[in-house]
PDB file of N, CA and C in Angstrom:
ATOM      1  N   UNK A   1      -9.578 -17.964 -17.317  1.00  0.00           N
ATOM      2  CA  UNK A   1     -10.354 -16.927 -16.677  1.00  0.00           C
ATOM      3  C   UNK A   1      -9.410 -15.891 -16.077  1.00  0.00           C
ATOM      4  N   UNK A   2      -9.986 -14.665 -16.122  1.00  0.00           N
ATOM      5  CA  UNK A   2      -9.011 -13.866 -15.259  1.00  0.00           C
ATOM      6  C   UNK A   2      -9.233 -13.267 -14.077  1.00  0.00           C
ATOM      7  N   UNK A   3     -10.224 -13.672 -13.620  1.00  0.00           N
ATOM      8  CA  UNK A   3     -10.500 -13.848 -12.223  1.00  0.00           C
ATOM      9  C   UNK A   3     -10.209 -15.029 -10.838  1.00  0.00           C
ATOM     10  N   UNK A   4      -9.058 -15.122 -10.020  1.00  0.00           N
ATOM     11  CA  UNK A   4      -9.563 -16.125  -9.528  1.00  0.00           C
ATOM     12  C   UNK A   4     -11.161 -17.002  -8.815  1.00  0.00           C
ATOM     13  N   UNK A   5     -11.196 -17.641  -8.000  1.00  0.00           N
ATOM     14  CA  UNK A   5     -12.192 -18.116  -7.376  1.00  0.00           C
ATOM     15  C   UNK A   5     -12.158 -17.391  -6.397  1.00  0.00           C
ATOM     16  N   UNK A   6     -11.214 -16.898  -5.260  1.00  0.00           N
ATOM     17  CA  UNK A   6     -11.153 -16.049  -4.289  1.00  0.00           C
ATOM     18  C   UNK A   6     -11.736 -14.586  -4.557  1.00  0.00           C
ATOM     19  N   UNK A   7     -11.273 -13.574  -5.765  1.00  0.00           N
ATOM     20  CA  UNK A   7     -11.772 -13.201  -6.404  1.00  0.00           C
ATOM     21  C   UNK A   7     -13.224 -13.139  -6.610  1.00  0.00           C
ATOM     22  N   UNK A   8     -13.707 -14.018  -7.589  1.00  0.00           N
ATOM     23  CA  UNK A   8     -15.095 -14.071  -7.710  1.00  0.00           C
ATOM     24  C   UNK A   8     -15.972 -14.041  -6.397  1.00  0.00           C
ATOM     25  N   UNK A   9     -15.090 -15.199  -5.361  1.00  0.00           N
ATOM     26  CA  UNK A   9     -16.663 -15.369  -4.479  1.00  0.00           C
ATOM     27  C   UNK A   9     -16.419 -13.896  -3.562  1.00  0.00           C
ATOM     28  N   UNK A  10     -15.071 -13.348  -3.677  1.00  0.00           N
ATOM     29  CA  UNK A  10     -15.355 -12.033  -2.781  1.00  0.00           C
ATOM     30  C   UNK A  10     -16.459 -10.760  -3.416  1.00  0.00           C
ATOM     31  N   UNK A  11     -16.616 -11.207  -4.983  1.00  0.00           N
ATOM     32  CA  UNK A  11     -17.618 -10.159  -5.676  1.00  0.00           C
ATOM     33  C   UNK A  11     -18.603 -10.240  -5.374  1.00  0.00           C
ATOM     34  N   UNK A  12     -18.947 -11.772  -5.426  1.00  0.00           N
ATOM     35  CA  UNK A  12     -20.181 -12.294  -5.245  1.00  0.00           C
ATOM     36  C   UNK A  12     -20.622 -11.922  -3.723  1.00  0.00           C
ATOM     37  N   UNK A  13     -19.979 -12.271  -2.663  1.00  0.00           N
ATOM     38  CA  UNK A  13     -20.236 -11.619  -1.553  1.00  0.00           C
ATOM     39  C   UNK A  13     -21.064  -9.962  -1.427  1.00  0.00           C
ATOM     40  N   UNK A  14     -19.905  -9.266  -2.236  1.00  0.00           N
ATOM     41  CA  UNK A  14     -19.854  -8.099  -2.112  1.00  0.00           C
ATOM     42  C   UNK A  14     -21.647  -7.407  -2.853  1.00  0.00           C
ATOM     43  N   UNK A  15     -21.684  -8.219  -4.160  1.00  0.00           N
ATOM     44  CA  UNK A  15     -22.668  -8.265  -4.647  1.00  0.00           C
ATOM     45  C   UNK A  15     -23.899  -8.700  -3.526  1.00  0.00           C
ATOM     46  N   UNK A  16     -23.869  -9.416  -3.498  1.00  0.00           N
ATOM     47  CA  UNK A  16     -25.291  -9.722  -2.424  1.00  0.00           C
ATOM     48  C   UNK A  16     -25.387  -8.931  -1.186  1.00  0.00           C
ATOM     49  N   UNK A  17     -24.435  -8.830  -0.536  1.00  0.00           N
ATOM     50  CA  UNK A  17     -24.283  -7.450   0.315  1.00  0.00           C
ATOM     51  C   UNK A  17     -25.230  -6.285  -0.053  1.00  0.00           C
ATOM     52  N   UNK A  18     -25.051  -5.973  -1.291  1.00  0.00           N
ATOM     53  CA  UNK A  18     -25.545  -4.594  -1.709  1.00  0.00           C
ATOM     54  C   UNK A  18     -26.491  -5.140  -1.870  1.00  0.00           C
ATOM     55  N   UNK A  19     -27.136  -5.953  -2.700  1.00  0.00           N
ATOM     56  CA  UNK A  19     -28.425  -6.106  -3.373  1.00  0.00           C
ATOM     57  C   UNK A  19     -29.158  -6.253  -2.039  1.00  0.00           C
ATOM     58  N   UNK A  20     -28.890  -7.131  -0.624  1.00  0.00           N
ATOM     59  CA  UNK A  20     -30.054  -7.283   0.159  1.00  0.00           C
ATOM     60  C   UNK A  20     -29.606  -5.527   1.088  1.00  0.00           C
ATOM     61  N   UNK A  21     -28.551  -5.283   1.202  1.00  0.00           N
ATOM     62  CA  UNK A  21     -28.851  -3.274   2.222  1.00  0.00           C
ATOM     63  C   UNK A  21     -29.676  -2.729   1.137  1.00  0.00           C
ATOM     64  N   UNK A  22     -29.685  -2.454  -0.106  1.00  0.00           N
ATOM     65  CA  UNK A  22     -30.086  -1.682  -0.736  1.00  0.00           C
ATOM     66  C   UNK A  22     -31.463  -1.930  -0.959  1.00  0.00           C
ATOM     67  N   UNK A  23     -32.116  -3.045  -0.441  1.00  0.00           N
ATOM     68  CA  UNK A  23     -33.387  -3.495  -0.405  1.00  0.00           C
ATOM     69  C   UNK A  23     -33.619  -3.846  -2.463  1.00  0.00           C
ATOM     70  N   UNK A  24     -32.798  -4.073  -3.060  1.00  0.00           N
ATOM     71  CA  UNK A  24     -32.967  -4.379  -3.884  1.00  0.00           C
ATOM     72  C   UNK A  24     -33.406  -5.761  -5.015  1.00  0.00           C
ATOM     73  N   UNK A  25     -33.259  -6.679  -3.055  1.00  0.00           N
ATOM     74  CA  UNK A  25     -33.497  -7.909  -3.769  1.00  0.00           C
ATOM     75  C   UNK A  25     -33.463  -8.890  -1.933  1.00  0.00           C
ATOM     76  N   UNK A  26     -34.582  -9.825  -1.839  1.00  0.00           N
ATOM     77  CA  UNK A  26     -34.783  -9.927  -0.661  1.00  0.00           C
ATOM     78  C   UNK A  26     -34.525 -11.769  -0.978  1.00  0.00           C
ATOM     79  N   UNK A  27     -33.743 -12.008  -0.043  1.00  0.00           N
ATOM     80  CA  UNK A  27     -33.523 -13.642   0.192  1.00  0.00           C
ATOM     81  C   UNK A  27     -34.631 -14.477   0.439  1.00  0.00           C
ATOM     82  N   UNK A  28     -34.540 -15.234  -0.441  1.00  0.00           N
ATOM     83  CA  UNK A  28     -35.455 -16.143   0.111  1.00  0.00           C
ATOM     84  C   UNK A  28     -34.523 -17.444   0.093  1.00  0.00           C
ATOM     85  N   UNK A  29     -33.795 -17.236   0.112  1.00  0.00           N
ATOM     86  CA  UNK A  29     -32.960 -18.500   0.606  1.00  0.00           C
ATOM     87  C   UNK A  29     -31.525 -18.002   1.748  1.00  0.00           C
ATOM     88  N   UNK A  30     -30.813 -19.148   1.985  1.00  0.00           N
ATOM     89  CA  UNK A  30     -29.942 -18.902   3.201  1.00  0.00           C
ATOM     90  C   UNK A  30     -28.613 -18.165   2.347  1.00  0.00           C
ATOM     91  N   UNK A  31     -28.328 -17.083   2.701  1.00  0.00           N
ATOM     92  CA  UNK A  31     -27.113 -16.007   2.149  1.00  0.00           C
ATOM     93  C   UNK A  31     -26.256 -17.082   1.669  1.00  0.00           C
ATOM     94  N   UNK A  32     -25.441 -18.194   2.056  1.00  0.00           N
ATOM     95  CA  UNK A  32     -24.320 -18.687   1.472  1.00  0.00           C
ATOM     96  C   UNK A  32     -24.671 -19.474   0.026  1.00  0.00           C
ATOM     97  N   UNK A  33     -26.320 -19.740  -0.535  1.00  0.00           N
ATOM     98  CA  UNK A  33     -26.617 -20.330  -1.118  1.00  0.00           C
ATOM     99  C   UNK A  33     -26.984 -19.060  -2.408  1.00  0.00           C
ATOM    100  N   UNK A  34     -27.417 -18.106  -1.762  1.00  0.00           N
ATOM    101  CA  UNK A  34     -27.003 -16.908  -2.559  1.00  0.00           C
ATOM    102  C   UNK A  34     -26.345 -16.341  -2.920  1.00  0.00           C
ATOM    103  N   UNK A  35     -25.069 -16.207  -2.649  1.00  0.00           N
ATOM    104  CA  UNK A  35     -23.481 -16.069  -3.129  1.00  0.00           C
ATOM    105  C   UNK A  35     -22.861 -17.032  -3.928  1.00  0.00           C
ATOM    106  N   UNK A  36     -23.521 -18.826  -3.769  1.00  0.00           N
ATOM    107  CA  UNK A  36     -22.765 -19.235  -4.295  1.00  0.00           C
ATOM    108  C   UNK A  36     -23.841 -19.004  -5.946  1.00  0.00           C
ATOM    109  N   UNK A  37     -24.869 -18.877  -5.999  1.00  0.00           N
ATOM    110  CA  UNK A  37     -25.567 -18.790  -7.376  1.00  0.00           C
ATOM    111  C   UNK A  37     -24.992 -17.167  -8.269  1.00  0.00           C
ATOM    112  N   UNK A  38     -24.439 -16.664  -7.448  1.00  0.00           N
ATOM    113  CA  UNK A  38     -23.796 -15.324  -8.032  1.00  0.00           C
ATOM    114  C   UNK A  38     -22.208 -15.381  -8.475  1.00  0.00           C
ATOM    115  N   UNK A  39     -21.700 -16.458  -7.672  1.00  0.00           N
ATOM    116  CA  UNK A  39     -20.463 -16.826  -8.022  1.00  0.00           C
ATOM    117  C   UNK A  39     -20.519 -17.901  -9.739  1.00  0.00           C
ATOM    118  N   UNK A  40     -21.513 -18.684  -9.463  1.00  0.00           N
ATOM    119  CA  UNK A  40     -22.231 -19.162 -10.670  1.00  0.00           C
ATOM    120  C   UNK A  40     -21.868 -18.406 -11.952  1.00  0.00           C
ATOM    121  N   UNK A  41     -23.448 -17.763 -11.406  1.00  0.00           N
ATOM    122  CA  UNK A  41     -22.964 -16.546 -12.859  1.00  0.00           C
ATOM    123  C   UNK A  41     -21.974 -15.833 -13.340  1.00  0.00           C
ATOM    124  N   UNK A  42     -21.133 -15.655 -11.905  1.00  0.00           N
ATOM    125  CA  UNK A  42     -19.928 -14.977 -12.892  1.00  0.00           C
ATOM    126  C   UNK A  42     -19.367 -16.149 -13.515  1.00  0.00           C
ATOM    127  N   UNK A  43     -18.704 -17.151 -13.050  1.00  0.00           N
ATOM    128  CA  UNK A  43     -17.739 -17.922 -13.615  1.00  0.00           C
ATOM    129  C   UNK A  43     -18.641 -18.468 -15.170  1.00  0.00           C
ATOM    130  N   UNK A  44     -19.901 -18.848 -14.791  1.00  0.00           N
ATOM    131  CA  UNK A  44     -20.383 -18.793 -16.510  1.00  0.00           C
ATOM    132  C   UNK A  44     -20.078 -17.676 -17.191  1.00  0.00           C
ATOM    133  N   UNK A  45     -20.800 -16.725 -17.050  1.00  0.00           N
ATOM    134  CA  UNK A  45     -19.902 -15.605 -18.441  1.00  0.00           C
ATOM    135  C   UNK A  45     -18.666 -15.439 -18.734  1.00  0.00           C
ATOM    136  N   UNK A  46     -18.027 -15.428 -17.163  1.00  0.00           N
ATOM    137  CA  UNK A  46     -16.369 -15.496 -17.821  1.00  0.00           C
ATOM    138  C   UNK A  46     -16.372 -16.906 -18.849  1.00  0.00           C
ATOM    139  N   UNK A  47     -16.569 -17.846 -18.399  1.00  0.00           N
ATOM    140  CA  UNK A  47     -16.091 -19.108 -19.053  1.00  0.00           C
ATOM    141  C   UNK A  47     -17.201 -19.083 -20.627  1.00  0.00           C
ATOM    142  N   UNK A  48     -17.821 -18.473 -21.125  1.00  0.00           N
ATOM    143  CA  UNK A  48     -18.571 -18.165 -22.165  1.00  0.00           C
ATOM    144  C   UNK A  48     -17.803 -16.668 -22.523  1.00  0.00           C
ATOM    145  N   UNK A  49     -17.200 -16.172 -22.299  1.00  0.00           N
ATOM    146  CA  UNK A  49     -15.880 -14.735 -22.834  1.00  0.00           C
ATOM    147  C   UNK A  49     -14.918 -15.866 -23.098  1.00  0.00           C
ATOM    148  N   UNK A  50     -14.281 -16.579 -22.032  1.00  0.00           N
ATOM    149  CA  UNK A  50     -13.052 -17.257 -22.571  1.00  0.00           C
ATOM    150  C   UNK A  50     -13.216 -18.140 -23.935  1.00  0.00           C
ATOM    151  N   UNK A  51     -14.303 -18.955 -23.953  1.00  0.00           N
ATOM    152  CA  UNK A  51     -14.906 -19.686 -25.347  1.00  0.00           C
ATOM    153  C   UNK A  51     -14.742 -18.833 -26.555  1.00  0.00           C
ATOM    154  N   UNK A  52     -15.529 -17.725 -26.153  1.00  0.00           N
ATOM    155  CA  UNK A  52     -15.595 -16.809 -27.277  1.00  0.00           C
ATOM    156  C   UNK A  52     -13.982 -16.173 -28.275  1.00  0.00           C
ATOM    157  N   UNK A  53     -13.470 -15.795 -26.740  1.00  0.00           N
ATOM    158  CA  UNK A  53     -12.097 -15.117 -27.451  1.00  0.00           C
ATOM    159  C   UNK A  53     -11.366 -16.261 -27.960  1.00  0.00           C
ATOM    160  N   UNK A  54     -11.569 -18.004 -27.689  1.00  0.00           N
ATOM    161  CA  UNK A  54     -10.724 -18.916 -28.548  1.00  0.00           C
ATOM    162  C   UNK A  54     -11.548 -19.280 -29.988  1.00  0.00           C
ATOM    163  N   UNK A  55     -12.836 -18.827 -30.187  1.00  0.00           N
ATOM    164  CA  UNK A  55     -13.293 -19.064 -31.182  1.00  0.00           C
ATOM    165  C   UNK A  55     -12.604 -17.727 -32.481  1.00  0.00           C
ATOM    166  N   UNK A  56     -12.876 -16.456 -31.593  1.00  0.00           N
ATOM    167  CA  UNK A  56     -12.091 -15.635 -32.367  1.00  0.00           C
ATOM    168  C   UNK A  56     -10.714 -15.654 -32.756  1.00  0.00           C
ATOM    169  N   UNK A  57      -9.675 -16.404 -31.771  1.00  0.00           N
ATOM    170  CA  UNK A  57      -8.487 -16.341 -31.946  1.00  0.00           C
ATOM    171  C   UNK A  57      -8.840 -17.164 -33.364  1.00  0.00           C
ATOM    172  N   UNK A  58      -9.270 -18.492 -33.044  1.00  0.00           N
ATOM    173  CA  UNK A  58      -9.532 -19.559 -34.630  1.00  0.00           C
ATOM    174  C   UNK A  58      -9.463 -19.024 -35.644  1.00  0.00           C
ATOM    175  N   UNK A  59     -10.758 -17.672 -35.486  1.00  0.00           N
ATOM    176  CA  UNK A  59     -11.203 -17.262 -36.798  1.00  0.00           C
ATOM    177  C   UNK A  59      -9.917 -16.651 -37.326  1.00  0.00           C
ATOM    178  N   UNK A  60      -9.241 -15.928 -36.563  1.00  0.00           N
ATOM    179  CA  UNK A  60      -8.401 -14.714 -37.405  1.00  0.00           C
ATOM    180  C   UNK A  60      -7.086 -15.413 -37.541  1.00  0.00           C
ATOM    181  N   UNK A  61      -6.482 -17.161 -36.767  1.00  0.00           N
ATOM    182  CA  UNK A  61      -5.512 -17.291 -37.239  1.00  0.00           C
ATOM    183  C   UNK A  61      -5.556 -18.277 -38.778  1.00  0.00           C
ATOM    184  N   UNK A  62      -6.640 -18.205 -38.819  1.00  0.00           N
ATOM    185  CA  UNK A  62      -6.892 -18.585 -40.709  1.00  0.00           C
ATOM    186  C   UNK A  62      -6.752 -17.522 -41.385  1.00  0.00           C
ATOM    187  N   UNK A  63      -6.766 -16.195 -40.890  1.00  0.00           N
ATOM    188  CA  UNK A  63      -6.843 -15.010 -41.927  1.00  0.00           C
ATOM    189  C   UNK A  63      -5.593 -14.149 -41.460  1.00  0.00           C
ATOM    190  N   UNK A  64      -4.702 -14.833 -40.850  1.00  0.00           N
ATOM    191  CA  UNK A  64      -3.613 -13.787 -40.180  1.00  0.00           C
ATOM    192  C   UNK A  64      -2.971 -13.589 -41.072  1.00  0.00           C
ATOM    193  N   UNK A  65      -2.152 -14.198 -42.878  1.00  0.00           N
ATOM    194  CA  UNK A  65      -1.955 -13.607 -43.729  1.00  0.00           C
ATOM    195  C   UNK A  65      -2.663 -12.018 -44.411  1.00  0.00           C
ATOM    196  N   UNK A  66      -3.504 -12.259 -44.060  1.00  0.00           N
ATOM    197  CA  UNK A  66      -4.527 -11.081 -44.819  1.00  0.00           C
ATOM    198  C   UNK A  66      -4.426  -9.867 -43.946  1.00  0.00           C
ATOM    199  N   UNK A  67      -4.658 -10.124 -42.567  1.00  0.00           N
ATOM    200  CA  UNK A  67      -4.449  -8.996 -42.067  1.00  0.00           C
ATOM    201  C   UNK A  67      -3.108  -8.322 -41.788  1.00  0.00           C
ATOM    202  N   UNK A  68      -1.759  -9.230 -41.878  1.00  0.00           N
ATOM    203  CA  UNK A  68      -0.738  -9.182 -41.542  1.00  0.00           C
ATOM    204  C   UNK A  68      -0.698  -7.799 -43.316  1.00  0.00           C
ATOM    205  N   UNK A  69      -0.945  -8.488 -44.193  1.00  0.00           N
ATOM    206  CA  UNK A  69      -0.798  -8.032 -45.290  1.00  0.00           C
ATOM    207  C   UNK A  69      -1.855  -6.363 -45.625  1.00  0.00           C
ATOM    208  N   UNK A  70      -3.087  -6.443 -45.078  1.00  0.00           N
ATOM    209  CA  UNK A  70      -3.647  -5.572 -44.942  1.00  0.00           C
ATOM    210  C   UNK A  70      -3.048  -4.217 -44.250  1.00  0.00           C
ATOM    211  N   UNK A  71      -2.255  -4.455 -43.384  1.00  0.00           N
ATOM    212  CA  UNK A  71      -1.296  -3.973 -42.214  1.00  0.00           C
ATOM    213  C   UNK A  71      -2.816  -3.395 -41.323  1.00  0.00           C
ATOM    214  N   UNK A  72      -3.213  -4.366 -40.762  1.00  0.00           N
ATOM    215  CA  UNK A  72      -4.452  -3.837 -39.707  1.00  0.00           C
ATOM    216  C   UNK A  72      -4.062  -4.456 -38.463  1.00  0.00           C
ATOM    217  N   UNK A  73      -4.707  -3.564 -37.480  1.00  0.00           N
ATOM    218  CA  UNK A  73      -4.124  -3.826 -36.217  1.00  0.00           C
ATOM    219  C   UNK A  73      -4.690  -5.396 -35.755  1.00  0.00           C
ATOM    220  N   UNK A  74      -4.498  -6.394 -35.045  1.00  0.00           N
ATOM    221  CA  UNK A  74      -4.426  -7.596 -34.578  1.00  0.00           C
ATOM    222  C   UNK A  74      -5.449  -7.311 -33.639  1.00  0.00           C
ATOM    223  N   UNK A  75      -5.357  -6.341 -32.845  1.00  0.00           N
ATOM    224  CA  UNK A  75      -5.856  -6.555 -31.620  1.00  0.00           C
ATOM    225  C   UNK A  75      -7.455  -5.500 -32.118  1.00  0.00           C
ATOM    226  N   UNK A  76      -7.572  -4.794 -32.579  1.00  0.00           N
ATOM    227  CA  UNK A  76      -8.627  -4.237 -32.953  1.00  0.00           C
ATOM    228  C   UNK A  76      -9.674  -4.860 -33.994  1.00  0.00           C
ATOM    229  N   UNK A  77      -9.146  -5.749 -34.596  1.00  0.00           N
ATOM    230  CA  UNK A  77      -9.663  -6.876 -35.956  1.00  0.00           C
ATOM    231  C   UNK A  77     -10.318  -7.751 -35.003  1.00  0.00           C
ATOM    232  N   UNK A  78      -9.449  -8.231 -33.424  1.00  0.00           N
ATOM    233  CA  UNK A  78      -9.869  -9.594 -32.589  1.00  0.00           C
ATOM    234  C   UNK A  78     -11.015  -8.628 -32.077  1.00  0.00           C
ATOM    235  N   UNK A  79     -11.083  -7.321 -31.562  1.00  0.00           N
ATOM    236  CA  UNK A  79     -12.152  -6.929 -30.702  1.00  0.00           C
ATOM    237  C   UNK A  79     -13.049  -6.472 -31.499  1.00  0.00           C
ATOM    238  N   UNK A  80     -12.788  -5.879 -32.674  1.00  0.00           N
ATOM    239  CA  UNK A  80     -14.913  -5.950 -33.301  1.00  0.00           C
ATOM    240  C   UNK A  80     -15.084  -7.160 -33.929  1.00  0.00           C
ATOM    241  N   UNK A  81     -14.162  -8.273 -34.420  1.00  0.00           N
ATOM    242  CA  UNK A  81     -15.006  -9.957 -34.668  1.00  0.00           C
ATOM    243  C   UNK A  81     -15.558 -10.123 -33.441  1.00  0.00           C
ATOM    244  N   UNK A  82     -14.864 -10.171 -32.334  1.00  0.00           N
ATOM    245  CA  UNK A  82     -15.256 -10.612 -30.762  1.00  0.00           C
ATOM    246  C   UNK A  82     -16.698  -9.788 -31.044  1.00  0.00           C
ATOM    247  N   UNK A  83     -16.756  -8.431 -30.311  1.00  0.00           N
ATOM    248  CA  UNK A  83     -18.216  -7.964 -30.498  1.00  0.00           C
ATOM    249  C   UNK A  83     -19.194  -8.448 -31.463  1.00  0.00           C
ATOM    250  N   UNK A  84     -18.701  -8.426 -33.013  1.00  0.00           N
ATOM    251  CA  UNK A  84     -19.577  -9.007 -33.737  1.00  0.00           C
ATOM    252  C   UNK A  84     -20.285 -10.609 -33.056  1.00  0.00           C
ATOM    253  N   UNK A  85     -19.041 -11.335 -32.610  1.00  0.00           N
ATOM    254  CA  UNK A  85     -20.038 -12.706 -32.727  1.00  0.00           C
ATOM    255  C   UNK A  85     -20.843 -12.513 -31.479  1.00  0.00           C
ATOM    256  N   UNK A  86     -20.504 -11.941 -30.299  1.00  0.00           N
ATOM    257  CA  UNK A  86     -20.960 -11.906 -29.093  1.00  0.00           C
ATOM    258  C   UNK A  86     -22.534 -10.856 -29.031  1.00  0.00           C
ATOM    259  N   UNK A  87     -23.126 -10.254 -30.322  1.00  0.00           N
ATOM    260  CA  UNK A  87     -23.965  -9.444 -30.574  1.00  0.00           C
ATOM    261  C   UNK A  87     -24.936 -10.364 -31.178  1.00  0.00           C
ATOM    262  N   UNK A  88     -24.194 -11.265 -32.344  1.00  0.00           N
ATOM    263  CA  UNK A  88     -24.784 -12.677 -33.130  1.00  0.00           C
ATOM    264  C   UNK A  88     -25.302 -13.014 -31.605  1.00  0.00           C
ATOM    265  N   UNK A  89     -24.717 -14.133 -31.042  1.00  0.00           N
ATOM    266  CA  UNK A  89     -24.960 -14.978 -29.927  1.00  0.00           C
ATOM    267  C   UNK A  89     -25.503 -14.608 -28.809  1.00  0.00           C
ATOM    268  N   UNK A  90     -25.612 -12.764 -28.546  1.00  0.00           N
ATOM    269  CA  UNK A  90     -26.815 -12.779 -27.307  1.00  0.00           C
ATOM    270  C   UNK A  90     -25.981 -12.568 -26.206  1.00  0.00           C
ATOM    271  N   UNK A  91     -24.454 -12.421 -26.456  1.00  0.00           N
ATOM    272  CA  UNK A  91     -23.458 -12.543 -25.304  1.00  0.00           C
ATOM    273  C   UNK A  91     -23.711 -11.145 -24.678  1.00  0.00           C
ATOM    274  N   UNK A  92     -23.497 -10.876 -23.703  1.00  0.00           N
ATOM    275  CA  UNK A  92     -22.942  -9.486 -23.309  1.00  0.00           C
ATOM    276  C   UNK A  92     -21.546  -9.374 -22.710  1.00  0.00           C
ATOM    277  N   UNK A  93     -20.849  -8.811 -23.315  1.00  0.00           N
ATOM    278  CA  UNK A  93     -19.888  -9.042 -22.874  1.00  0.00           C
ATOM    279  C   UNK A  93     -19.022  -7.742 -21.294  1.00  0.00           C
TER     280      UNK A  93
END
């Protein structure tokens, strides 16, 4: 992940902050139990991005002859497979 935990739960903080001033979203539970379900979610998507980019690494180091040979960039081949599967699967990335 490239976020730590300190990190995250300070987003998550920061996040719920706004959502209850901005009247955008009203507690019905006790604030620390609401930060930690936001800290939740982040660390799931990150940890569903990190899955993803080792499934892509997989894919392309079976085909790294081809692209090596193609002369196509590495890192632009990993980011539209990445989008592609993450569009398949519903991800947002």
């Amino acid at each position: 992940m490239r976020l730590t935990k300190d990190m995250i739960q300070h987003i998550s903080e920061a996040i719920a902050t706004n959502l209850v001033s901005k009247h955008v979203a009203t507690m019905n539970t006790a604030r620390p139990e609401l930060v930690a379900r936001i800290a939740e979610t982040i660390t799931a998507d990150l940890l569903a991005e990190d899955k993803l980019n080792k499934e892509v690494e997989k894919l392309l180091s079976a085909h790294e002859a081809e692209i090596s040979r193609g002369g196509m960039d590495y890192r632009k081949v990993f980011e539209l497979t990445k989008q592609k599967l993450a569009k398949e699967r519903g991800i947002v990335l």
